[in-house]
Every structure is written in C-alpha cells, then in structure tokens.
C-alpha atoms as a PDB file:
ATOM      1  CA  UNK A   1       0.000   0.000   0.000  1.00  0.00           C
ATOM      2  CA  UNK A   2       2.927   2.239   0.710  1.00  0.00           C
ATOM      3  CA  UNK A   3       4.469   1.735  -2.355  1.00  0.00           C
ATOM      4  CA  UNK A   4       1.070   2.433  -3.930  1.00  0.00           C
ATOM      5  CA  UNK A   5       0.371   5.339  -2.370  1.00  0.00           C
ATOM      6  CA  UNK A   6       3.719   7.117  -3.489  1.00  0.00           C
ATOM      7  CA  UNK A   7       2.965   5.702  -7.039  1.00  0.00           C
ATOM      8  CA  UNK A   8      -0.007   7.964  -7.197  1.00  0.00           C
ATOM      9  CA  UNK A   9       2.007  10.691  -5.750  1.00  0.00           C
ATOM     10  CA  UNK A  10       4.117  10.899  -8.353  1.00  0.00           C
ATOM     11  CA  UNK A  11       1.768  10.041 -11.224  1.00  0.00           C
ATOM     12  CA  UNK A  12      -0.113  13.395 -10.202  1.00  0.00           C
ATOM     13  CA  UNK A  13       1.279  16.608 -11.735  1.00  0.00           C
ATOM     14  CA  UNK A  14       0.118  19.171  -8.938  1.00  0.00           C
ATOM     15  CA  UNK A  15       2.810  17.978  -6.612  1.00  0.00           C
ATOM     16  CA  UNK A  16       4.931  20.217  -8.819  1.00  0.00           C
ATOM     17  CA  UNK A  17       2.666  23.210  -8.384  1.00  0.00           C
ATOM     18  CA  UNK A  18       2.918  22.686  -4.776  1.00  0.00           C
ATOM     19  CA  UNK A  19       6.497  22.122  -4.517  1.00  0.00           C
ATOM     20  CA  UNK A  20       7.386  25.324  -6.069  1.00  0.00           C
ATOM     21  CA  UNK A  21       4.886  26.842  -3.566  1.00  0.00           C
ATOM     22  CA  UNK A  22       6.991  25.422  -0.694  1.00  0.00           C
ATOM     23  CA  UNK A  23      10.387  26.581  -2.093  1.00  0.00           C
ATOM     24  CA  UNK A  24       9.575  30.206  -2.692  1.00  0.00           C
ATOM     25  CA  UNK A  25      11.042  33.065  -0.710  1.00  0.00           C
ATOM     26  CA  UNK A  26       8.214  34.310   1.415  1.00  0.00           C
ATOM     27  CA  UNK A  27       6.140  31.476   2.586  1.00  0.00           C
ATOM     28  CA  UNK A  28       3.106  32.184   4.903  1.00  0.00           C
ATOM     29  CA  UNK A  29       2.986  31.563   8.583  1.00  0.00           C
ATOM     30  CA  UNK A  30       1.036  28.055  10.143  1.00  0.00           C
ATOM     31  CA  UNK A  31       0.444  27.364  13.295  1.00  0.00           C
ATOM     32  CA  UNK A  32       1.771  23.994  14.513  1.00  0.00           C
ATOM     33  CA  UNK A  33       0.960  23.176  17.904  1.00  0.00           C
ATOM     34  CA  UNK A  34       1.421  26.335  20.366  1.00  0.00           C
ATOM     35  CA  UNK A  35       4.216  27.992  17.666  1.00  0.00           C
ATOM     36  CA  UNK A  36       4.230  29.648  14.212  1.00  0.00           C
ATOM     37  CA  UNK A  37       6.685  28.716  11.759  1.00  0.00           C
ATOM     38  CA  UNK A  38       7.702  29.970   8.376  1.00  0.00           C
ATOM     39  CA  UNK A  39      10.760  27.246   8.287  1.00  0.00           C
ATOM     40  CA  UNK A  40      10.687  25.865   4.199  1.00  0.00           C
ATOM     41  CA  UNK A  41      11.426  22.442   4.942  1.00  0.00           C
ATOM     42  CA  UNK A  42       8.356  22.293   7.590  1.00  0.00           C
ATOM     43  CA  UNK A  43       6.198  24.221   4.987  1.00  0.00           C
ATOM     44  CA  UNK A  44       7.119  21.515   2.519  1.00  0.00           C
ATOM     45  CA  UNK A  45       6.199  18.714   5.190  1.00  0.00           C
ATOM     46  CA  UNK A  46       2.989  20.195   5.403  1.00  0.00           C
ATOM     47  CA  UNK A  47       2.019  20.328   1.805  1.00  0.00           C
ATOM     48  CA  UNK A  48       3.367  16.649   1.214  1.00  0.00           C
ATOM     49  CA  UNK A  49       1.113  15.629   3.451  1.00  0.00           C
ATOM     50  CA  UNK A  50      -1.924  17.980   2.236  1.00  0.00           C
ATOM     51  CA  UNK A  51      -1.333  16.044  -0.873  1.00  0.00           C
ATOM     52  CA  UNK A  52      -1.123  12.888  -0.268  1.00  0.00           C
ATOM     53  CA  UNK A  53      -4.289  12.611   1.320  1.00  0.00           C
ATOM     54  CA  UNK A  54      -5.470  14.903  -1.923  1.00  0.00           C
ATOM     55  CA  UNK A  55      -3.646  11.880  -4.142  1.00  0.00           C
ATOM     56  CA  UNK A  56      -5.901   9.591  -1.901  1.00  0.00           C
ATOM     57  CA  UNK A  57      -9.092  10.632  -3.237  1.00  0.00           C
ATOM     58  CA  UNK A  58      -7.847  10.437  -7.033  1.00  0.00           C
ATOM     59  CA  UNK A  59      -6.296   7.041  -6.988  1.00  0.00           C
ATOM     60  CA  UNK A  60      -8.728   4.723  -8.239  1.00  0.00           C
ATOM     61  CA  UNK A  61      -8.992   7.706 -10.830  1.00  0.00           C
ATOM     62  CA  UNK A  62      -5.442   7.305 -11.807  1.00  0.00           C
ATOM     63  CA  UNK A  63      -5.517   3.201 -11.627  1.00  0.00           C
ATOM     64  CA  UNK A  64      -8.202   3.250 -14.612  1.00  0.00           C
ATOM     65  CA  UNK A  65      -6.667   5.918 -16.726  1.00  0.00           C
ATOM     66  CA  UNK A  66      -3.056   4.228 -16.498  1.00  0.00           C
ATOM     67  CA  UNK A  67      -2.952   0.792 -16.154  1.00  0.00           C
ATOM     68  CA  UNK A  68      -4.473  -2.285 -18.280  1.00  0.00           C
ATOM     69  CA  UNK A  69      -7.918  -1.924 -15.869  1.00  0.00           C
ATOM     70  CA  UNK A  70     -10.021  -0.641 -18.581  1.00  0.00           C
ATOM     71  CA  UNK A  71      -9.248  -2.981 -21.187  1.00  0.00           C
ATOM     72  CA  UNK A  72      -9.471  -6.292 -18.936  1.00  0.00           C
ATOM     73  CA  UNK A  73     -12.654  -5.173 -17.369  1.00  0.00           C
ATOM     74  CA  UNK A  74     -14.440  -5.032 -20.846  1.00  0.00           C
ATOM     75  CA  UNK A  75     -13.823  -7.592 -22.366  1.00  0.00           C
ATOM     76  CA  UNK A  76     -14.837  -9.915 -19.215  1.00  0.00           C
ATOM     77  CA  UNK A  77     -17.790  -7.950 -19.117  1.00  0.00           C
ATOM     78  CA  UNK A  78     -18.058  -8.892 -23.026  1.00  0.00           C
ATOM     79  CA  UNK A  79     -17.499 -12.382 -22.253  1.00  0.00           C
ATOM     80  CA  UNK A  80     -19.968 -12.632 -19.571  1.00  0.00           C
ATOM     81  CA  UNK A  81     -22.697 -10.498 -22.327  1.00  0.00           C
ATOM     82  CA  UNK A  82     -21.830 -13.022 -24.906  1.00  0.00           C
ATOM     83  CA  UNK A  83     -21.968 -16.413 -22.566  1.00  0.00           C
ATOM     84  CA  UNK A  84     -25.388 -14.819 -21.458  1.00  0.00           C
ATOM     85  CA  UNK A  85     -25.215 -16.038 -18.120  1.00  0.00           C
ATOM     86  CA  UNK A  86     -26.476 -12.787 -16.454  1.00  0.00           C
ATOM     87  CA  UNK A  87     -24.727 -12.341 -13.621  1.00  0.00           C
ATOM     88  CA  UNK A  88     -22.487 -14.858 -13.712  1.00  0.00           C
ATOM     89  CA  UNK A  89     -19.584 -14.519 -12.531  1.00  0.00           C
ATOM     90  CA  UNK A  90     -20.362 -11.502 -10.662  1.00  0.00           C
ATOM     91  CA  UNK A  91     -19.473  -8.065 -11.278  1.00  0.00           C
ATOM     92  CA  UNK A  92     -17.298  -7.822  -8.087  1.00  0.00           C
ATOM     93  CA  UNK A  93     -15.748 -11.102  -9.046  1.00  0.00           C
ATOM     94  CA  UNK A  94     -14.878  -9.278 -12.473  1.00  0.00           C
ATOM     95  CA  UNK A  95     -13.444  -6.606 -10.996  1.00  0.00           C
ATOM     96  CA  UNK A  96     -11.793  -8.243  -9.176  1.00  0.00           C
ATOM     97  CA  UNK A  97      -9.867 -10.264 -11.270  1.00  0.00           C
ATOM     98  CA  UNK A  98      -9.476  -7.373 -13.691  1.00  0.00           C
ATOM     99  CA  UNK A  99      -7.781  -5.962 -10.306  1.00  0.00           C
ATOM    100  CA  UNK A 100      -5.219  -8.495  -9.728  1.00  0.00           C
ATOM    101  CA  UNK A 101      -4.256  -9.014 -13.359  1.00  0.00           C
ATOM    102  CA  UNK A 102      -3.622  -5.409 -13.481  1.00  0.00           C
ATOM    103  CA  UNK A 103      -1.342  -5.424 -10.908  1.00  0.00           C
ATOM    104  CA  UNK A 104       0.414  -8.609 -12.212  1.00  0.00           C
ATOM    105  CA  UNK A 105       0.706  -7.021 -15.310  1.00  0.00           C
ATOM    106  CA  UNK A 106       1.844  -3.209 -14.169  1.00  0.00           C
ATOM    107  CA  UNK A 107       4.372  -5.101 -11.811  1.00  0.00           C
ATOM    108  CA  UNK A 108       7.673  -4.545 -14.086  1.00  0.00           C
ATOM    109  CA  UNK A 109       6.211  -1.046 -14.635  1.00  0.00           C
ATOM    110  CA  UNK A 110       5.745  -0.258 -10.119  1.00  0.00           C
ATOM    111  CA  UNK A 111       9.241  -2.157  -9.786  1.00  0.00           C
ATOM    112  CA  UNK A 112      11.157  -0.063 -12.230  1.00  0.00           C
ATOM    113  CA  UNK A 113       9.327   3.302 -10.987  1.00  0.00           C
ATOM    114  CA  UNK A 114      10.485   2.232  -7.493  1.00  0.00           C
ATOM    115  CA  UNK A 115      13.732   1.719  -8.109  1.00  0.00           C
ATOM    116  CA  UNK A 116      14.497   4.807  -9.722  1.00  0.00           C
ATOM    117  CA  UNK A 117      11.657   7.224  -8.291  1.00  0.00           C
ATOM    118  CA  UNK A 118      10.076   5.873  -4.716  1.00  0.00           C
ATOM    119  CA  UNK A 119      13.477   4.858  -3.534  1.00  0.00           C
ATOM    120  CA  UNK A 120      15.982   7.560  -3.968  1.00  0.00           C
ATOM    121  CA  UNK A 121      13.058  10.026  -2.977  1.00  0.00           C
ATOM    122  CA  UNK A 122      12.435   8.460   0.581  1.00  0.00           C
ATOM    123  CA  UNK A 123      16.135   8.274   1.030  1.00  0.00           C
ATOM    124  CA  UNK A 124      16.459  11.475   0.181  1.00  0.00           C
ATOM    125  CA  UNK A 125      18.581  11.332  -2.581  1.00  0.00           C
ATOM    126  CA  UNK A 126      16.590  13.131  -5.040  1.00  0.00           C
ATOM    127  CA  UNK A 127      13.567  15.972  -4.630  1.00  0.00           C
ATOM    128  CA  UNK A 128       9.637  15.757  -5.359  1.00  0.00           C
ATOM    129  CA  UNK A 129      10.152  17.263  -8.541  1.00  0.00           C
ATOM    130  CA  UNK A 130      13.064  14.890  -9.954  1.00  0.00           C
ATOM    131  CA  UNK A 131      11.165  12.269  -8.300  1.00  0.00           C
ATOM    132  CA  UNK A 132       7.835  12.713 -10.725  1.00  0.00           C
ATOM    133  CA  UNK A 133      10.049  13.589 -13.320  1.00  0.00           C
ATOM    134  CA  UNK A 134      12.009   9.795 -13.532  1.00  0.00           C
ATOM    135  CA  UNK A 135       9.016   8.252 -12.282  1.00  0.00           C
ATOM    136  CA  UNK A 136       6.571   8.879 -14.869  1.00  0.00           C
ATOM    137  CA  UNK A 137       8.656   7.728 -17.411  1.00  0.00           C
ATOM    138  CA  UNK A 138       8.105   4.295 -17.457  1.00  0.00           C
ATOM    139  CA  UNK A 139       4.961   4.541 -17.193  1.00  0.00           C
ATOM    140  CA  UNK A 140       4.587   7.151 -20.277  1.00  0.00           C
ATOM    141  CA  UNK A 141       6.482   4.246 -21.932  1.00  0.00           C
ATOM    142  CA  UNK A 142       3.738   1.584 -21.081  1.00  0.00           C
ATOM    143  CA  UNK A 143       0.907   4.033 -22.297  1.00  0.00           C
ATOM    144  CA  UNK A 144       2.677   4.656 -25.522  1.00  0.00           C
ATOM    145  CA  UNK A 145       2.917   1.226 -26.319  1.00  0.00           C
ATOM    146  CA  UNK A 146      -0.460   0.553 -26.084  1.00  0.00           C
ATOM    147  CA  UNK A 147      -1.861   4.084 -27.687  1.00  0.00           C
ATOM    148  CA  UNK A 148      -2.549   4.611 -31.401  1.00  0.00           C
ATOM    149  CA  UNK A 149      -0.761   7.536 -33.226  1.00  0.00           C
ATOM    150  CA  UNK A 150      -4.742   7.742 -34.547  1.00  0.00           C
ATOM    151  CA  UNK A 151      -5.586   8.827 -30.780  1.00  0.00           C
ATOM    152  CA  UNK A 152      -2.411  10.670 -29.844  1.00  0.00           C
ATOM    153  CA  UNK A 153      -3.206  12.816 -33.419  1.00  0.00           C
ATOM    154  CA  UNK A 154      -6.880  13.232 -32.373  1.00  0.00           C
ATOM    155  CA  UNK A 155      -6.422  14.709 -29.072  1.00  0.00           C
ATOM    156  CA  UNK A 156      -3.400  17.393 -30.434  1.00  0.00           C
ATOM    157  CA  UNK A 157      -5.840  18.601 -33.027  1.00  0.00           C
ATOM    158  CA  UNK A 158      -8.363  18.982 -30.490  1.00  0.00           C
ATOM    159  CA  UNK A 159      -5.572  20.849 -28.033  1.00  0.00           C
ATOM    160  CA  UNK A 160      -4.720  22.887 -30.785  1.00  0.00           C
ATOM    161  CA  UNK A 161      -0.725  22.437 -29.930  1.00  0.00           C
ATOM    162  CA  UNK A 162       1.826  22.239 -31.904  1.00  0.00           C
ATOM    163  CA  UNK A 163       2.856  18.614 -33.864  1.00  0.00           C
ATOM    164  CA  UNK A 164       5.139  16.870 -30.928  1.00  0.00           C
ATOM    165  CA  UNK A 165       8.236  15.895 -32.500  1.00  0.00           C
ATOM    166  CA  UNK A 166       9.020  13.229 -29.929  1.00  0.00           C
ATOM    167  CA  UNK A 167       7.496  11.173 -27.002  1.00  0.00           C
ATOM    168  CA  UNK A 168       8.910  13.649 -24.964  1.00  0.00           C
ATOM    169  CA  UNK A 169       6.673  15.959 -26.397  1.00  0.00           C
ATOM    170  CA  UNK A 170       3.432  14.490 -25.597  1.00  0.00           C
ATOM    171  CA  UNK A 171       2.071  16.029 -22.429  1.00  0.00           C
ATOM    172  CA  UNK A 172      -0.028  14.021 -19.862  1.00  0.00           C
ATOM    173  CA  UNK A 173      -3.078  15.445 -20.666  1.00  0.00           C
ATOM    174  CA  UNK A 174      -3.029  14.621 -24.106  1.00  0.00           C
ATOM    175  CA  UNK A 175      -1.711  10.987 -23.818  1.00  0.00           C
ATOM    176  CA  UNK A 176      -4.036   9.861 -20.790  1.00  0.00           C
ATOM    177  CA  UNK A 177      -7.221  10.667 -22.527  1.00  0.00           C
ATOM    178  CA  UNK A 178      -5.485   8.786 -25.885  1.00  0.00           C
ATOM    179  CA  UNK A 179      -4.864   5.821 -24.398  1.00  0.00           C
ATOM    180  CA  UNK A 180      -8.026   5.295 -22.420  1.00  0.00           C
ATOM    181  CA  UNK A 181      -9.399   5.366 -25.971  1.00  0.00           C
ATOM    182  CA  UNK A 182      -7.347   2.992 -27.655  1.00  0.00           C
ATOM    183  CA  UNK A 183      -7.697   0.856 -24.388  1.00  0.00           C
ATOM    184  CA  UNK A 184     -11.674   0.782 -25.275  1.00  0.00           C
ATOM    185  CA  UNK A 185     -10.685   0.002 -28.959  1.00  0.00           C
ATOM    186  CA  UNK A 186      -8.764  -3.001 -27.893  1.00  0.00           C
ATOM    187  CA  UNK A 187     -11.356  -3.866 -25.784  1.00  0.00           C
ATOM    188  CA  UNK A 188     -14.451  -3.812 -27.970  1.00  0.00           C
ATOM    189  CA  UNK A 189     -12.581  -5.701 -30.566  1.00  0.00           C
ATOM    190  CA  UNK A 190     -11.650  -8.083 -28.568  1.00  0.00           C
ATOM    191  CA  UNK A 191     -15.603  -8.667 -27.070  1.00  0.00           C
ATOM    192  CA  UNK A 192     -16.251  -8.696 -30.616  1.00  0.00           C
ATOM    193  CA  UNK A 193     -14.006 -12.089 -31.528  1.00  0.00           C
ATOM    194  CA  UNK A 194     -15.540 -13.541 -28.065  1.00  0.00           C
ATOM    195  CA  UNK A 195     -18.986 -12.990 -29.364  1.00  0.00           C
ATOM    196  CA  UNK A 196     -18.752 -14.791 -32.142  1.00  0.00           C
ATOM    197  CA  UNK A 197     -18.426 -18.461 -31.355  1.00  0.00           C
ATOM    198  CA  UNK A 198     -21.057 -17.838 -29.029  1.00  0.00           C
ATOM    199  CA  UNK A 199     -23.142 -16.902 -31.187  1.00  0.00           C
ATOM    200  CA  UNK A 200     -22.983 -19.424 -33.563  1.00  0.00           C
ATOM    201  CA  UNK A 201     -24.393 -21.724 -31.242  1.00  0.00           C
ATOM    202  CA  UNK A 202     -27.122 -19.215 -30.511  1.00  0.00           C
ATOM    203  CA  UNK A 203     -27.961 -19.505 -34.328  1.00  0.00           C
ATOM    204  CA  UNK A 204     -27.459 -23.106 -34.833  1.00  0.00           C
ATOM    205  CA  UNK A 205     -29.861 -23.499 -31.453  1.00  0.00           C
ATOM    206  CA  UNK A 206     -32.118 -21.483 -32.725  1.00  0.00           C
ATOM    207  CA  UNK A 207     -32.775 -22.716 -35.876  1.00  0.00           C
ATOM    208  CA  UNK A 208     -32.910 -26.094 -34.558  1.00  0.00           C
ATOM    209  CA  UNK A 209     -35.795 -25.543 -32.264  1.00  0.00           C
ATOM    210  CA  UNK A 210     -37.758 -23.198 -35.005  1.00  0.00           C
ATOM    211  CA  UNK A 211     -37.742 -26.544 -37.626  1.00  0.00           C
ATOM    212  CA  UNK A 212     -39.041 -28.603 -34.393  1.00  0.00           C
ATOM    213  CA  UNK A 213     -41.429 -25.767 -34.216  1.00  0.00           C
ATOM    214  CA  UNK A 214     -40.593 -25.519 -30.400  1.00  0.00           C
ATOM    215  CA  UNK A 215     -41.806 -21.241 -30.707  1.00  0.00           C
ATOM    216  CA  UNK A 216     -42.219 -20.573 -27.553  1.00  0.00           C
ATOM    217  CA  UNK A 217     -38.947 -22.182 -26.100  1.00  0.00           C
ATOM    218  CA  UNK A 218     -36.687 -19.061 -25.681  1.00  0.00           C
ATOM    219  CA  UNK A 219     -33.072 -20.611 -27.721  1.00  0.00           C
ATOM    220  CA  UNK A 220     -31.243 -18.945 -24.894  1.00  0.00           C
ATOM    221  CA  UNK A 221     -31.992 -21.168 -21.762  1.00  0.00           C
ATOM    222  CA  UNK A 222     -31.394 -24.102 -24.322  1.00  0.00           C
ATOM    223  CA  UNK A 223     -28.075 -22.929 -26.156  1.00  0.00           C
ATOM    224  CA  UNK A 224     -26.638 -21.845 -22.417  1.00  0.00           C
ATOM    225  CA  UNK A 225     -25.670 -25.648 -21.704  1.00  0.00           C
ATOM    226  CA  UNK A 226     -23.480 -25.888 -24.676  1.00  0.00           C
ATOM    227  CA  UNK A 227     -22.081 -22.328 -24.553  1.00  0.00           C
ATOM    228  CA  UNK A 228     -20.551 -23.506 -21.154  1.00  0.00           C
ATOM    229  CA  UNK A 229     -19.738 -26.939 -22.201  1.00  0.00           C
ATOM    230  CA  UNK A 230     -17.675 -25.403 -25.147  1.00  0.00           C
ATOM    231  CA  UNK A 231     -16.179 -22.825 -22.672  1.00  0.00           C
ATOM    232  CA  UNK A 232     -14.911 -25.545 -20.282  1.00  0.00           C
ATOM    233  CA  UNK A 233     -14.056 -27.791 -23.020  1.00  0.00           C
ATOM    234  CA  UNK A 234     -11.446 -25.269 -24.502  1.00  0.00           C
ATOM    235  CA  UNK A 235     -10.522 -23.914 -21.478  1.00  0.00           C
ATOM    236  CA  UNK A 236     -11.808 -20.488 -21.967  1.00  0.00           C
ATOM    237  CA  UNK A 237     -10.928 -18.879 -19.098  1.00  0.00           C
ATOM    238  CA  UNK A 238      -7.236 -20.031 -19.567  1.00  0.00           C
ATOM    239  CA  UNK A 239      -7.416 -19.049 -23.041  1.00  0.00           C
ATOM    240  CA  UNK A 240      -8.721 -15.373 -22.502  1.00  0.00           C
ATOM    241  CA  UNK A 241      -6.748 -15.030 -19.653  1.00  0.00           C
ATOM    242  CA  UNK A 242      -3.370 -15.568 -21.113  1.00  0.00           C
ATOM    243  CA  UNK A 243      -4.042 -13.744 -24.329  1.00  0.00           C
ATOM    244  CA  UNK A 244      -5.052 -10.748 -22.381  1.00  0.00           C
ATOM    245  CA  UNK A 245      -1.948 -10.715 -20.711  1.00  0.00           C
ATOM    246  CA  UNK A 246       0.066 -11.574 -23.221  1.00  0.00           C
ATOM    247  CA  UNK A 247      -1.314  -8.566 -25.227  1.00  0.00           C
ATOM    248  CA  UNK A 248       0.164  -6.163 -23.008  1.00  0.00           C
ATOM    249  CA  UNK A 249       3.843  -7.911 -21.820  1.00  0.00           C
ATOM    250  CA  UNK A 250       4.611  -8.894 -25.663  1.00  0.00           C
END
C-alpha cells in the first residue's frame, strides 16, 4: 500500500505546483501546535502531506486511466454479455480479477518506478520534482505502447498544440485521454471475436428448435448448456486469460 500510495504521488502533476509553492522566498505563517513557523522544509512537510491525502481521493482515478484496468474489465464484461449467463460470474468477481491481473501485469512497470523514483526520494537522494520527473517515465512508456498515433493525433488537433516531434513531447493530458481510448478500442474488438463463437451456437440453437417448431422455447436457456460446455471444453478462461496478458507484456 505504501508503495502504492507514493505511485499515485508521483503520477499526479500538482505535486509540482505545490512544490514550487513550498520553495519560494516568502512562505506564509502556520500554526503547529502552540508555535508559528515559516521554516521551508516544515512548509514543505505540510504540503506533502496535504497532498497525499489529496492523491488519496484520485487514486482509483489514476488506476483506470493508467494501467491495463479498462481494457481487462471489458472484455470480461463482453465475455460474460456473450456467454449470457447474467450475472455470472459476478461483477465484483470481475473486478476483481481485472484488479489483480492489473497489478500482475503493471508489476515490471511499479518495480522499475520504485527503483528509480520511490526509492531515492524516501532516502532522500533526489527531490519531489526529480522524483515525478524519472518516475513517470516508465509509465509514459507503457501508455505509448499501447496508444494509437490515430488517438495521440486526435487529441493534439483537439488541443490545438503544436505537432510533438518526440514522445517527450506528448504532455499528460493529451496521452491519458489517448490511451483510455485505444484501451476501449482493444477492448471492444476483442468482445467482438468472443462474441462470435457464441453466437454461432445461438444460431445453430435457434434454428434447430424453429424446424421442431418448439416457438415458444426461448433458444437462450437451451443454447446456455453448450455455450458452457464449449467454454470448459477449450478452457476459456485459460485461453482469454493468457491472451489478455500476453497482449500487453509482448
């Protein structure tokens, strides 16, 4: 949680805001206690801590807008559409799952931002502001991996900027809003392969039971059986699994 928690610090770009705050040459006066200080490195304690309990409140915001959460939560909530078995597995089991995975798969990403971010920061080493500065990188690099110039190109037009020239050029706000859409791409395209077995057994069901002339049996609560026996029989859960995962770490 600790490790977490400093993640989201330095994913969040007012830390830099408030950092410059905390260095300038006439600070305001707090109260701590029964004195009043104007010392810069207690001003700058202070407004750490202001924001991390401000980063708090934003990080499940920040764990859907960078990491692989969007995309795996779709397309199990496609699978689950396309199986038609309601509520089954739950939505908190989804989630979940689409949790964990995320986590698995964001690992290399948290362990390389620790080592050269979270680390040198709590010993000291290096300020807030070189802190967010190495930290974010790797994860810019995960996000551009997965985002479509298409996106990227949408969003400057829309900003109004000037063409980036590099990677380096791309600012936050224009990448995070780019990849969230290219995550949903992914995603739909992906429900859209899992819907299609599936329903090929919905159409071979149903024409089945209209030549019997069996009307008023709804195909669904008869072609349910066999989507499940088919998604045990391959292994589906395997199967999706792995080729989520795989789509990110390859």
């Amino acid at each position: 949680m600790k490790k977490l928690l400093l993640l989201s610090l330095l994913s969040c770009g007012l830390c830099l805001i408030f950092s410059q705050m905390a260095d300038a040459a006439t600070l305001p006066s707090i109260t701590l206690g029964t004195e009043e200080t104007t010392d810069p490195k207690k001003m700058a304690v202070v407004v750490e801590i202001l924001l991390v309990f401000t980063v708090l409140s934003m990080a499940p915001a920040i764990l859907l807008m960078t990491t692989s959460f969007v995309r795996l939560v779709v397309a199990f909530s496609f699978l689950r559409t396309a199986m038609g078995t309601q509520q089954m597995p739950p939505s908190q089991v989804i989630i979940a799952l689409a949790l964990f995975l995320s986590l698995f798969i964001m690992a290399p990403v948290m362990s390389k931002i620790n080592t050269i971010a979270i680390q040198p920061y709590m010993a000291e080493e290096i300020g807030l502001e070189q802190a967010y500065n190495q930290g974010i990188q790797p994860l810019r690099e995960f996000m551009f991996k997965q985002t479509r110039e298409k996106d990227l190109s949408l969003f400057v037009s829309i900003a109004k900027m000037a063409k980036p020239q590099t990677r380096a050029d791309v600012p936050m706000t224009i990448l995070i809003p780019a990849f969230m859409i290219s995550e949903l791409q992914t995603a739909f395209q992906i429900g859209f392969i899992l819907f299609l077995p599936f329903l090929v057994i919905d159409m071979v069901v149903a024409s089945v039971l209209l030549s019997m002339g069996m009307m008023m049996l709804p195909p669904v609560m008869v072609s349910l059986p066999f989507k499940l026996l088919l998604f045990v029989l391959v292994d589906g859960w395997y199967l999706i699994v792995g080729s989520l995962v795989k789509s990110f770490v390859t």
